[in-house]
PDB file of N, CA and C in Angstrom:
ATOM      1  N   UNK A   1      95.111  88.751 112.599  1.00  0.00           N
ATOM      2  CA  UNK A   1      94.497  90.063 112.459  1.00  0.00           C
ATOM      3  C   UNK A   1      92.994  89.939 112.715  1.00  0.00           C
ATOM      4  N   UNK A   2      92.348  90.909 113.106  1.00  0.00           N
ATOM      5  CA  UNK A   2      91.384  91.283 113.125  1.00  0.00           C
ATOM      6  C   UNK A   2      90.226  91.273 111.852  1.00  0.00           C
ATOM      7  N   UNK A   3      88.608  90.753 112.151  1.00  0.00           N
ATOM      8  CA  UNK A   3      87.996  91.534 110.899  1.00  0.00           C
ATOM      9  C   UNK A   3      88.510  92.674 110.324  1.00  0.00           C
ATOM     10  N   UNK A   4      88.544  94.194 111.228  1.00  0.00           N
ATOM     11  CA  UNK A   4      88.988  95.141 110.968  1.00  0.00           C
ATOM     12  C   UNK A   4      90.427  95.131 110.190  1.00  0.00           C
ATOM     13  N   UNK A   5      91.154  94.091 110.285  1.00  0.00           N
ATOM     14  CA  UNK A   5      92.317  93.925 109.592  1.00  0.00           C
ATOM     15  C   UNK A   5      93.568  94.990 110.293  1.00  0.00           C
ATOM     16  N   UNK A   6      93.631  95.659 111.224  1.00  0.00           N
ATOM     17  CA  UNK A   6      94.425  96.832 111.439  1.00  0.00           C
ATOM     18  C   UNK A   6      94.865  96.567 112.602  1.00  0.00           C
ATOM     19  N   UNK A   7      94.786  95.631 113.883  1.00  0.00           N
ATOM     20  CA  UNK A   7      94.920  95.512 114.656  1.00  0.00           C
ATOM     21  C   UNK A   7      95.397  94.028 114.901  1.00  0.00           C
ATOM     22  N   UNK A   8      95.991  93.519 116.189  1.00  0.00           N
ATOM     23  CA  UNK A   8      96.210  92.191 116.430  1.00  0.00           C
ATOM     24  C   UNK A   8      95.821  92.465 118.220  1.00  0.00           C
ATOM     25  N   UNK A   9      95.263  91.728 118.816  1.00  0.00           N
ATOM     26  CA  UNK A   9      94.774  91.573 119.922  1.00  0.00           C
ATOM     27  C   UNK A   9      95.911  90.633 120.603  1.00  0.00           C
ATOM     28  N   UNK A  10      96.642  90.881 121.805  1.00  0.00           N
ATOM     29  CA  UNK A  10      97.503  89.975 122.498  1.00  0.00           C
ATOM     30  C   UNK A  10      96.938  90.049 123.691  1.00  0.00           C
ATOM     31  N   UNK A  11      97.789  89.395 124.734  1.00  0.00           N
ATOM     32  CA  UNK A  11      97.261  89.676 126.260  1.00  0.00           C
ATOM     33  C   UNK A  11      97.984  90.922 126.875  1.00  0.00           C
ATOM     34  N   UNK A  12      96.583  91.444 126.992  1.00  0.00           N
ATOM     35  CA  UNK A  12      96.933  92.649 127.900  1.00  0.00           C
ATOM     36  C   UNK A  12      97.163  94.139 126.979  1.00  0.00           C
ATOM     37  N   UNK A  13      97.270  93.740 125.297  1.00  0.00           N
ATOM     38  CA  UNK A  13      97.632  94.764 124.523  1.00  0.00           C
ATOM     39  C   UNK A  13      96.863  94.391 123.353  1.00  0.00           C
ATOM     40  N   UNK A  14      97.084  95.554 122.646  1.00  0.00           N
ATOM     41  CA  UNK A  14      96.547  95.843 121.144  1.00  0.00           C
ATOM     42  C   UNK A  14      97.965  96.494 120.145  1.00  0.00           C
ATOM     43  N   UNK A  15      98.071  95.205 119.317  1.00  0.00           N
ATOM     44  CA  UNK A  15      99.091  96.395 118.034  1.00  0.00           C
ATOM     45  C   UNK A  15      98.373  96.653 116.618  1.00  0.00           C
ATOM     46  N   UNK A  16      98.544  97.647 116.682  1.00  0.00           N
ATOM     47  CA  UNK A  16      97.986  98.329 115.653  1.00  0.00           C
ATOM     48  C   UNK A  16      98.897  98.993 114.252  1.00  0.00           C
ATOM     49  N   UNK A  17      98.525  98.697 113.142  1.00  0.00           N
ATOM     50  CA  UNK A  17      99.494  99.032 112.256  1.00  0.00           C
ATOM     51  C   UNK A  17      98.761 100.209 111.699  1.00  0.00           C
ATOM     52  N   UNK A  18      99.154 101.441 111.228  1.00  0.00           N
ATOM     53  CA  UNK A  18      98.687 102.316 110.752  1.00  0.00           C
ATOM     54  C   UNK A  18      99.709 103.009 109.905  1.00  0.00           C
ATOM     55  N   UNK A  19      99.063 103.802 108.671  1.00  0.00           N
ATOM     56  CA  UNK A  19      99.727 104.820 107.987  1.00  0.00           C
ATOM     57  C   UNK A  19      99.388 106.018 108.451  1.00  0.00           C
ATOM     58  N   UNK A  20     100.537 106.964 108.719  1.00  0.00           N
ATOM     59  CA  UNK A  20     100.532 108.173 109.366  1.00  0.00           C
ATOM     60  C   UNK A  20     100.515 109.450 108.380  1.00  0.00           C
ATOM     61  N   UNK A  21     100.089 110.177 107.929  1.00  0.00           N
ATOM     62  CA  UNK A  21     100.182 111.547 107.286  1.00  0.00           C
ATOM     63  C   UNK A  21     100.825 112.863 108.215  1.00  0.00           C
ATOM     64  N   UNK A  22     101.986 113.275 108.243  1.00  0.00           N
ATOM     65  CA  UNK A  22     102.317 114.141 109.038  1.00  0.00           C
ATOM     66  C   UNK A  22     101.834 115.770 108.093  1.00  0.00           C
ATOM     67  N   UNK A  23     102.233 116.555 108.814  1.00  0.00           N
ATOM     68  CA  UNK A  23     101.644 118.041 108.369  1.00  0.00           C
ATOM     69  C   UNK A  23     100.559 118.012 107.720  1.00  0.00           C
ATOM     70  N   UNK A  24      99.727 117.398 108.367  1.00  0.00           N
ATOM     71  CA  UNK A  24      97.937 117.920 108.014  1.00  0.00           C
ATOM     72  C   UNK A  24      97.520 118.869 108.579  1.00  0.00           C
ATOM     73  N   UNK A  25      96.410 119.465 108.091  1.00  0.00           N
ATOM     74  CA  UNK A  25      95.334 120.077 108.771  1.00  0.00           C
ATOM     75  C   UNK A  25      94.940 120.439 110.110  1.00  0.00           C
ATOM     76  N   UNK A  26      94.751 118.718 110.634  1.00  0.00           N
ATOM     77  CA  UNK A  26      94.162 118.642 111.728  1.00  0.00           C
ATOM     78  C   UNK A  26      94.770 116.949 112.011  1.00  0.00           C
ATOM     79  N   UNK A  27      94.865 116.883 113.741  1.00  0.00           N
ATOM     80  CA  UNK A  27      95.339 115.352 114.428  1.00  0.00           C
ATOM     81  C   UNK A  27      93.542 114.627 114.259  1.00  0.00           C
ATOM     82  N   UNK A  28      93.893 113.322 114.068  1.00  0.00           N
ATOM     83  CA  UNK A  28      92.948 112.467 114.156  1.00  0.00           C
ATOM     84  C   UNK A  28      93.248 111.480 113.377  1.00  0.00           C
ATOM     85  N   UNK A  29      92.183 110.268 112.989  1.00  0.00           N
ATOM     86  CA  UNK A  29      92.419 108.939 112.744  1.00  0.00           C
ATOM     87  C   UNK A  29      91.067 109.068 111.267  1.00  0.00           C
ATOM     88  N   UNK A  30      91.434 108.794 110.402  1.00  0.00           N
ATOM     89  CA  UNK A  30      90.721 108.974 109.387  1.00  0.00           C
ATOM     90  C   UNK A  30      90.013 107.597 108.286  1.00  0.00           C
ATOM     91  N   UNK A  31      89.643 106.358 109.341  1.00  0.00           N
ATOM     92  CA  UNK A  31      89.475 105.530 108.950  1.00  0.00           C
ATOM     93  C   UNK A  31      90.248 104.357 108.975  1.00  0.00           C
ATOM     94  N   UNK A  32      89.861 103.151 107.950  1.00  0.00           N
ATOM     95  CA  UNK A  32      90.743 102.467 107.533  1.00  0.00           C
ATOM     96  C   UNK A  32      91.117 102.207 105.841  1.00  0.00           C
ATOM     97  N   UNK A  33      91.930 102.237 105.890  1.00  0.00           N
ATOM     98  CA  UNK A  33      92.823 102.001 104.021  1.00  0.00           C
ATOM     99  C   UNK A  33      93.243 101.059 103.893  1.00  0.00           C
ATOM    100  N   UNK A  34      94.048 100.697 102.669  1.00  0.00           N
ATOM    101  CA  UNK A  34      94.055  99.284 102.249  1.00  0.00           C
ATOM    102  C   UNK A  34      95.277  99.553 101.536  1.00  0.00           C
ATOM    103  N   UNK A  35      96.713  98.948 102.108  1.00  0.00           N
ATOM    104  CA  UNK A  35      97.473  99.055 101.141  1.00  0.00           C
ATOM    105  C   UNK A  35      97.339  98.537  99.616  1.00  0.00           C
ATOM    106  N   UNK A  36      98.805  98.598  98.573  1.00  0.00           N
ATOM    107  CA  UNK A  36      98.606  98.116  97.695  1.00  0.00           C
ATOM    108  C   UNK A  36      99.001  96.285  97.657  1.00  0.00           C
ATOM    109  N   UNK A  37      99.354  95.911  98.592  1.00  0.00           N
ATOM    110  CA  UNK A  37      99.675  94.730  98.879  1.00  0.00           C
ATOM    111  C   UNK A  37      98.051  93.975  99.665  1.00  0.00           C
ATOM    112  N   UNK A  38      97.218  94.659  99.867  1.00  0.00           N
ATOM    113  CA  UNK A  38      96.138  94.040 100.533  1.00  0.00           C
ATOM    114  C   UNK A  38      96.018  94.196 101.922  1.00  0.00           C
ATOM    115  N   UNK A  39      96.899  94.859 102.629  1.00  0.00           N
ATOM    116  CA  UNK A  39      97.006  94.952 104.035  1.00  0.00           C
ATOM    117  C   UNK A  39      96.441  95.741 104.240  1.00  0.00           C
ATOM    118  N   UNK A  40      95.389  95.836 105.836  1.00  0.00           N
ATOM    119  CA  UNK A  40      95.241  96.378 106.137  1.00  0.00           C
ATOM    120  C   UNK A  40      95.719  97.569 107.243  1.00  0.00           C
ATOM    121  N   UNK A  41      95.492  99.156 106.895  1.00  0.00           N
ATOM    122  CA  UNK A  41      96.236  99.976 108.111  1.00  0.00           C
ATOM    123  C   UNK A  41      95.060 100.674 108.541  1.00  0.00           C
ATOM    124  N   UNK A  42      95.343 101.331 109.902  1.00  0.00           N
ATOM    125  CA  UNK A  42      94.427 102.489 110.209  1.00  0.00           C
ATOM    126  C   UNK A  42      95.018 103.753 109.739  1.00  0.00           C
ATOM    127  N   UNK A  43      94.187 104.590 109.292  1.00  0.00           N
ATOM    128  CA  UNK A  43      94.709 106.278 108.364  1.00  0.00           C
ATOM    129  C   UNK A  43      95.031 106.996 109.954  1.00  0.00           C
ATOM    130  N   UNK A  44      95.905 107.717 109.926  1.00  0.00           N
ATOM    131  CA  UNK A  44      95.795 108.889 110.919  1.00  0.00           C
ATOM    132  C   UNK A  44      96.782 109.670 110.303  1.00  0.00           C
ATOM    133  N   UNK A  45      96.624 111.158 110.659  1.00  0.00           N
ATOM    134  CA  UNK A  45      97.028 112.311 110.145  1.00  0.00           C
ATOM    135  C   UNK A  45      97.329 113.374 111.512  1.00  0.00           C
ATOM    136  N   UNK A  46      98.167 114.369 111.562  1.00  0.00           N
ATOM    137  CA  UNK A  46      98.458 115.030 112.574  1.00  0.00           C
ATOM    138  C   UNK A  46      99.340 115.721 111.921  1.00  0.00           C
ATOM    139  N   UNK A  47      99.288 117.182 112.905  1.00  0.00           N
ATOM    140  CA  UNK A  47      99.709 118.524 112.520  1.00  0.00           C
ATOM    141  C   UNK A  47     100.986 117.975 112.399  1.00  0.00           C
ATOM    142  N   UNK A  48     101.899 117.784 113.587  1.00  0.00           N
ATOM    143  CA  UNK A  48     103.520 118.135 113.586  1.00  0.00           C
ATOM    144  C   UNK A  48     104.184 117.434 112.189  1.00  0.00           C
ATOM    145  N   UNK A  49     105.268 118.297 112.058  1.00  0.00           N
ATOM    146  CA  UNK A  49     106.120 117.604 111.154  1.00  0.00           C
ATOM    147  C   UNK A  49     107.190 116.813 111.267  1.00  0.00           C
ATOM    148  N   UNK A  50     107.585 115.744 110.819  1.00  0.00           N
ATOM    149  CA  UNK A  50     107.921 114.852 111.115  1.00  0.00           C
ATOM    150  C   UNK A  50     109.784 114.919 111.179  1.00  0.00           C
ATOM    151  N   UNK A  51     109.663 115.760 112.414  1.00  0.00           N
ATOM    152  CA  UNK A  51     111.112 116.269 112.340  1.00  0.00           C
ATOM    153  C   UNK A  51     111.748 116.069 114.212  1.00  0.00           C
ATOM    154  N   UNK A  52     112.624 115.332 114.653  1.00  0.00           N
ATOM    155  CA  UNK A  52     112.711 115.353 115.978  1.00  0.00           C
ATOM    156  C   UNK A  52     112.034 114.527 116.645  1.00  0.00           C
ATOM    157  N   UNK A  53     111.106 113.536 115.874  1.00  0.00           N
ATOM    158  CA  UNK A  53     110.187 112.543 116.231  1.00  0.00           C
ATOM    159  C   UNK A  53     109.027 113.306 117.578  1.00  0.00           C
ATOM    160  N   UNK A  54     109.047 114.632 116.373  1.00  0.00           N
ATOM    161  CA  UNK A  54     107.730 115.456 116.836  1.00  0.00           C
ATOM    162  C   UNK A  54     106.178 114.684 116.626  1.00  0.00           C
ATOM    163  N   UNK A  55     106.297 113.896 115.346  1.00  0.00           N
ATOM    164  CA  UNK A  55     105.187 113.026 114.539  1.00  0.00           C
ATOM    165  C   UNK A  55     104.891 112.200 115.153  1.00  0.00           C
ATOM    166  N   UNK A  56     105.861 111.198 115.695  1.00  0.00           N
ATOM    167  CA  UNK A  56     105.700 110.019 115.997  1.00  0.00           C
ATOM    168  C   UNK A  56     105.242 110.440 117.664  1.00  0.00           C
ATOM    169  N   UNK A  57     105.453 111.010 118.345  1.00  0.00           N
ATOM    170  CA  UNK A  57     104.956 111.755 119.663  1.00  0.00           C
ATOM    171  C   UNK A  57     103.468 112.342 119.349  1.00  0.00           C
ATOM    172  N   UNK A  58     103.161 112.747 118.808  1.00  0.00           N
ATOM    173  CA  UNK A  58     102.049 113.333 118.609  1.00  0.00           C
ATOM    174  C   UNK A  58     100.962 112.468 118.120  1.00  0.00           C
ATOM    175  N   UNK A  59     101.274 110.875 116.864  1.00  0.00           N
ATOM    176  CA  UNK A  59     100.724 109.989 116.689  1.00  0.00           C
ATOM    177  C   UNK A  59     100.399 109.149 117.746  1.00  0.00           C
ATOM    178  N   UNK A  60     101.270 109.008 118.978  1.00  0.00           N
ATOM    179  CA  UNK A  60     100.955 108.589 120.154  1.00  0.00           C
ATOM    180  C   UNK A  60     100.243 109.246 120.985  1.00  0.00           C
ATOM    181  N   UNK A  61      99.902 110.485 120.961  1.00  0.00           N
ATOM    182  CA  UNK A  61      98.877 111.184 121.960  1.00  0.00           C
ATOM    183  C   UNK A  61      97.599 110.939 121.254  1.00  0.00           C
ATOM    184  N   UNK A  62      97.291 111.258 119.751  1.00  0.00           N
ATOM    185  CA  UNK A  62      96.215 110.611 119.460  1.00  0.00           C
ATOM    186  C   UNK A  62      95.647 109.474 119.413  1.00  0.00           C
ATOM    187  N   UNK A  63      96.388 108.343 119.097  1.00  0.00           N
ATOM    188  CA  UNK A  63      96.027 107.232 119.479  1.00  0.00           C
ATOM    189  C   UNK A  63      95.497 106.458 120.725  1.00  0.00           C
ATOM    190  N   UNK A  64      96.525 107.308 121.844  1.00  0.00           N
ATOM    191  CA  UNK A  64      96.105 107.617 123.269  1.00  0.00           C
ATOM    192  C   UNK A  64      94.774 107.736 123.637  1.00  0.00           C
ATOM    193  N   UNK A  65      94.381 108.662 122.870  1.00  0.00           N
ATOM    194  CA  UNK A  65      93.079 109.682 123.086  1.00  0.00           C
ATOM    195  C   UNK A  65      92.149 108.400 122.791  1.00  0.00           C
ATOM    196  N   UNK A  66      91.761 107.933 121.543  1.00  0.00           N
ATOM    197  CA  UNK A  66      91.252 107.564 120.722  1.00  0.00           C
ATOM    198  C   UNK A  66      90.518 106.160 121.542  1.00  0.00           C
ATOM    199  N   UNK A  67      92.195 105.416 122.431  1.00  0.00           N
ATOM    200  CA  UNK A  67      92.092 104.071 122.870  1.00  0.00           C
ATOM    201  C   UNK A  67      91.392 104.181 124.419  1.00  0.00           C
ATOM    202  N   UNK A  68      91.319 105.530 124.694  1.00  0.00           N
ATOM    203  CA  UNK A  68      91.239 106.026 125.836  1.00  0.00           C
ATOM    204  C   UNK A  68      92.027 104.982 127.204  1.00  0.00           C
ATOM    205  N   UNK A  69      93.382 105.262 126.709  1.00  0.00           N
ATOM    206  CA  UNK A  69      94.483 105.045 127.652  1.00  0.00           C
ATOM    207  C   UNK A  69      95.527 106.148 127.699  1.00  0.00           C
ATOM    208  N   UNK A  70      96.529 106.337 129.385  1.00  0.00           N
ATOM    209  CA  UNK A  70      97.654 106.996 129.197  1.00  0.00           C
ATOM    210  C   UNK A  70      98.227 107.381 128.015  1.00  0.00           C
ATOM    211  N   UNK A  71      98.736 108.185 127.575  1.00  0.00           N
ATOM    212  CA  UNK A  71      99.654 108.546 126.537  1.00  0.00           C
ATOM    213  C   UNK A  71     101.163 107.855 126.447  1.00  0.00           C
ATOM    214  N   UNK A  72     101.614 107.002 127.764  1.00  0.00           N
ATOM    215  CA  UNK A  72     102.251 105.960 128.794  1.00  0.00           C
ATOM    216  C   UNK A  72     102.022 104.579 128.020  1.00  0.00           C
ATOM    217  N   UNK A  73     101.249 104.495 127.245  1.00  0.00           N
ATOM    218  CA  UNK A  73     100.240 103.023 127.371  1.00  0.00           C
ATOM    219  C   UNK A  73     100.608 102.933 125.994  1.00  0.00           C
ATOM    220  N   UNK A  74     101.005 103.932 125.143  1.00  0.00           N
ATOM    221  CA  UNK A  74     101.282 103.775 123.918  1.00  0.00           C
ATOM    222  C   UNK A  74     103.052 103.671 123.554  1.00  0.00           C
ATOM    223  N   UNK A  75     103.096 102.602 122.375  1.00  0.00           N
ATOM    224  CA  UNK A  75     104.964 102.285 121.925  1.00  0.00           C
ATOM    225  C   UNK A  75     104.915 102.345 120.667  1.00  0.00           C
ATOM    226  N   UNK A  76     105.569 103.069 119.945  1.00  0.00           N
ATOM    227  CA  UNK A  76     106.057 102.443 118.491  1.00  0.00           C
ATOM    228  C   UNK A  76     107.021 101.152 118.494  1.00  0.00           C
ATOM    229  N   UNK A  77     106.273 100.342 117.942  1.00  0.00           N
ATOM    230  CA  UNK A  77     107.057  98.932 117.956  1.00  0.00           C
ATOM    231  C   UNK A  77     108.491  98.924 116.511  1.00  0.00           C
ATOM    232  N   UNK A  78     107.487  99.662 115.592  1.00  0.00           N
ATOM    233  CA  UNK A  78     108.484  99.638 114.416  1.00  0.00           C
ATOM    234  C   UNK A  78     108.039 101.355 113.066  1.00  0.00           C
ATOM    235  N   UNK A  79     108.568 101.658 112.584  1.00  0.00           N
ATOM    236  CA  UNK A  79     108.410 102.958 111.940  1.00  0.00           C
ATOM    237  C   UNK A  79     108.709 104.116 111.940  1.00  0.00           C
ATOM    238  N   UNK A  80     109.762 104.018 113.177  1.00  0.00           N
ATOM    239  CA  UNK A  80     110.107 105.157 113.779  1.00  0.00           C
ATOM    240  C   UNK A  80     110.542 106.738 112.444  1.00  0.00           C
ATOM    241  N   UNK A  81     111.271 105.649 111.272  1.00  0.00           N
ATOM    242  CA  UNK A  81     111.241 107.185 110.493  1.00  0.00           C
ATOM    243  C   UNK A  81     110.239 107.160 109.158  1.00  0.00           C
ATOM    244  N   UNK A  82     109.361 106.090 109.308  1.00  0.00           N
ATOM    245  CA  UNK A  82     108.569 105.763 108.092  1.00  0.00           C
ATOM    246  C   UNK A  82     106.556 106.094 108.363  1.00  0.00           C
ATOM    247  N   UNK A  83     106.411 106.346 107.077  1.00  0.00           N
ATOM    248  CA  UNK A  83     104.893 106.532 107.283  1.00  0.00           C
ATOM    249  C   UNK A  83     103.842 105.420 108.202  1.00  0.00           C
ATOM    250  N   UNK A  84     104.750 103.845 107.903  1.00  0.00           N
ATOM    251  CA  UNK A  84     104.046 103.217 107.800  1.00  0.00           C
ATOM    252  C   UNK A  84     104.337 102.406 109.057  1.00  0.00           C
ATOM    253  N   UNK A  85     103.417 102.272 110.600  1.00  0.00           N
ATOM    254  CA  UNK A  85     103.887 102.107 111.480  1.00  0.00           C
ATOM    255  C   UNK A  85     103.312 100.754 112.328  1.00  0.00           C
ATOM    256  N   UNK A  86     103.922 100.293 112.990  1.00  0.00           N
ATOM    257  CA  UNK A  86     103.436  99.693 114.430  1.00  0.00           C
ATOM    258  C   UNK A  86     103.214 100.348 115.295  1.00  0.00           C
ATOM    259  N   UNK A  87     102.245 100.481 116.176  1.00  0.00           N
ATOM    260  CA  UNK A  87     102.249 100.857 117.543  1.00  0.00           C
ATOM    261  C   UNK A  87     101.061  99.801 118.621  1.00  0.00           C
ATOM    262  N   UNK A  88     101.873  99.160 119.638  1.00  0.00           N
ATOM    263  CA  UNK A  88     101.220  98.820 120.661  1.00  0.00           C
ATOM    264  C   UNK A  88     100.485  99.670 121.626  1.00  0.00           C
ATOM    265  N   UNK A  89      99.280  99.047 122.126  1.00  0.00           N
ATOM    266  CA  UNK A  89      98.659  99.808 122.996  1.00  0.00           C
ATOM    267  C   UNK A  89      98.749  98.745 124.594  1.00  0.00           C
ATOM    268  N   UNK A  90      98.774  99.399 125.581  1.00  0.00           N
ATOM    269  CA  UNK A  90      99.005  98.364 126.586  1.00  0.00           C
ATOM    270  C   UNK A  90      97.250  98.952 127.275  1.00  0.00           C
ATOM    271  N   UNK A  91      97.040  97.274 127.891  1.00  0.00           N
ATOM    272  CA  UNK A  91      95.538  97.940 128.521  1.00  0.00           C
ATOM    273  C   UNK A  91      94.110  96.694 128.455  1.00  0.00           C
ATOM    274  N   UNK A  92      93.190  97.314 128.387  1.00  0.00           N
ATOM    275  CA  UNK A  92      92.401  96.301 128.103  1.00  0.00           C
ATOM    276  C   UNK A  92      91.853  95.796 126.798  1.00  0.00           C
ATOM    277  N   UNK A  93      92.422  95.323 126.213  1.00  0.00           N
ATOM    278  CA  UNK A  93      92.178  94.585 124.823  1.00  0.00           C
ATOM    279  C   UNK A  93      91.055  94.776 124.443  1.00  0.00           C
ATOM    280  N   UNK A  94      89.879  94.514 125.227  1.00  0.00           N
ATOM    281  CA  UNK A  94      88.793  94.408 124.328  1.00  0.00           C
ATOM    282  C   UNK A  94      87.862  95.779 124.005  1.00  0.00           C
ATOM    283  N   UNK A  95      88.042  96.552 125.906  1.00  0.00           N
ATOM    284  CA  UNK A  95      87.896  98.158 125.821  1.00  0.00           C
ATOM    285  C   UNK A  95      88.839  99.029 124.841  1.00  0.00           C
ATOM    286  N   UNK A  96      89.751  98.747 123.948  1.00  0.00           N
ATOM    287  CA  UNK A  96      90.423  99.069 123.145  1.00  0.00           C
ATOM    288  C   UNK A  96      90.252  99.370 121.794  1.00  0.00           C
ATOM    289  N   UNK A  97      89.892  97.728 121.570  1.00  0.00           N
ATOM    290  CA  UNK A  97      88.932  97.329 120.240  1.00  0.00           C
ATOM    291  C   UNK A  97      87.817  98.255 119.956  1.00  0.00           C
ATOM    292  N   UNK A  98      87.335  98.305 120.985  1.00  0.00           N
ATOM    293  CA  UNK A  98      85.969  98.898 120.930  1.00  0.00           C
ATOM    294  C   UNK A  98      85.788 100.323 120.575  1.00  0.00           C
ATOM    295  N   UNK A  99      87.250 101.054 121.335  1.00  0.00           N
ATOM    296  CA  UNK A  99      87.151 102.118 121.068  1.00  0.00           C
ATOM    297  C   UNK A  99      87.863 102.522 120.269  1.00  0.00           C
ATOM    298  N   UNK A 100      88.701 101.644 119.608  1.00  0.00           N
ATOM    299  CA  UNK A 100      89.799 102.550 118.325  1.00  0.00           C
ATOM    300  C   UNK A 100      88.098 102.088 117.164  1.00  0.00           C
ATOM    301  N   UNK A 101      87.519 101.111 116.640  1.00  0.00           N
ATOM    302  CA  UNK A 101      86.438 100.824 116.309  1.00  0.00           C
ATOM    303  C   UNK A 101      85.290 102.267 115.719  1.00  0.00           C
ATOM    304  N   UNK A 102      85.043 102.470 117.083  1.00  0.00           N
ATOM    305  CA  UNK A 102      84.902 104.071 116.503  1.00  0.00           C
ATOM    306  C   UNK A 102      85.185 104.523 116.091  1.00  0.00           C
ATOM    307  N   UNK A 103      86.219 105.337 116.737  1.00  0.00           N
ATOM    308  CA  UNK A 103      87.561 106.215 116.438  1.00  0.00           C
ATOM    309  C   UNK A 103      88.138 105.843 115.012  1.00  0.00           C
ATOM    310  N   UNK A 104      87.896 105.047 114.252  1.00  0.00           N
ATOM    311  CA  UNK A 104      88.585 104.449 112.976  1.00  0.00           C
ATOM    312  C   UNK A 104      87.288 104.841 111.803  1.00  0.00           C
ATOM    313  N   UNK A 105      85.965 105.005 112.492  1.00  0.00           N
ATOM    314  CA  UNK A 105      84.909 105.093 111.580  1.00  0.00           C
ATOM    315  C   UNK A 105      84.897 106.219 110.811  1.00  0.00           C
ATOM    316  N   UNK A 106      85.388 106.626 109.621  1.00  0.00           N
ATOM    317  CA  UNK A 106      85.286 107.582 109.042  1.00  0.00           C
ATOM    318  C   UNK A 106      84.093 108.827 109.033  1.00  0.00           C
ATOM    319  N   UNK A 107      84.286 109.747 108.844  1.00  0.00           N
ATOM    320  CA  UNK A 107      83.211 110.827 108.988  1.00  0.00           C
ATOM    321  C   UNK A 107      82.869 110.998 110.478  1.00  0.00           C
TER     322      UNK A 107
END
C-alpha cells in the first residue's frame, strides 16, 4: 500500500479500495477514512441507489473523472453488492496517484 494507504500501484494500473455511500446528496470522493480494523479506504458517495448495480456504475464514472481516465479504464475487482470495494484503474500509475491525491483531499 501506499503512504496514502488506499491504493496499491501495479504496472500499468492503480487498485484502489474504497467505501462507497450510495443515495447521497451529491457524487464525489470525500477523502480518506480509516476502517475499524486500521485499513485504509478512500470515502466516496453518489446519488444512485444501489439497486441494478446503478451504484457501482456510477462509482465508476466518478472515479473515472477523478483519475482522469475513460470510464473504460475503470473495474470493480471485488464488492460488487457491498459498501466496501475494490476497483482497478488501468492507465498511468503515477498520473493517477497524483490525481486521485487531490481528488481524495477533503474540502
Amino acid at each position: 500500500m501506499s503512504e496514502a494507504g488506499f491504493y496499491r500501484v501495479g504496472d500499468g494500473h492503480v487498485v484502489v479500495q474504497l467505501r462507497l455511500t450510495p443515495k447521497a446528496g451529491r457524487d464525489g470522493l470525500d477523502g480518506v477514512g480509516e476502517l475499524s480494523d486500521g485499513r485504509k479506504v478512500l470515502l466516496a458517495r453518489v446519488r444512485a441507489v444501489p439497486d441494478k448495480g446503478a451504484a457501482n456504475a456510477a462509482i465508476e464514472a466518478v472515479l473515472a473523472k477523478a483519475a482522469g481516465v475513460p470510464r473504460s479504464a475503470v473495474t470493480i475487482l471485488s464488492g460488487h453488492t457491498a459498501r466496501l470495494k475494490s476497483l482497478r484503474i488501468e492507465g498511468d500509475a503515477d498520473a493517477i496517484v497524483r490525481r486521485l491525491g487531490g481528488a481524495a483531499a477533503p474540502g
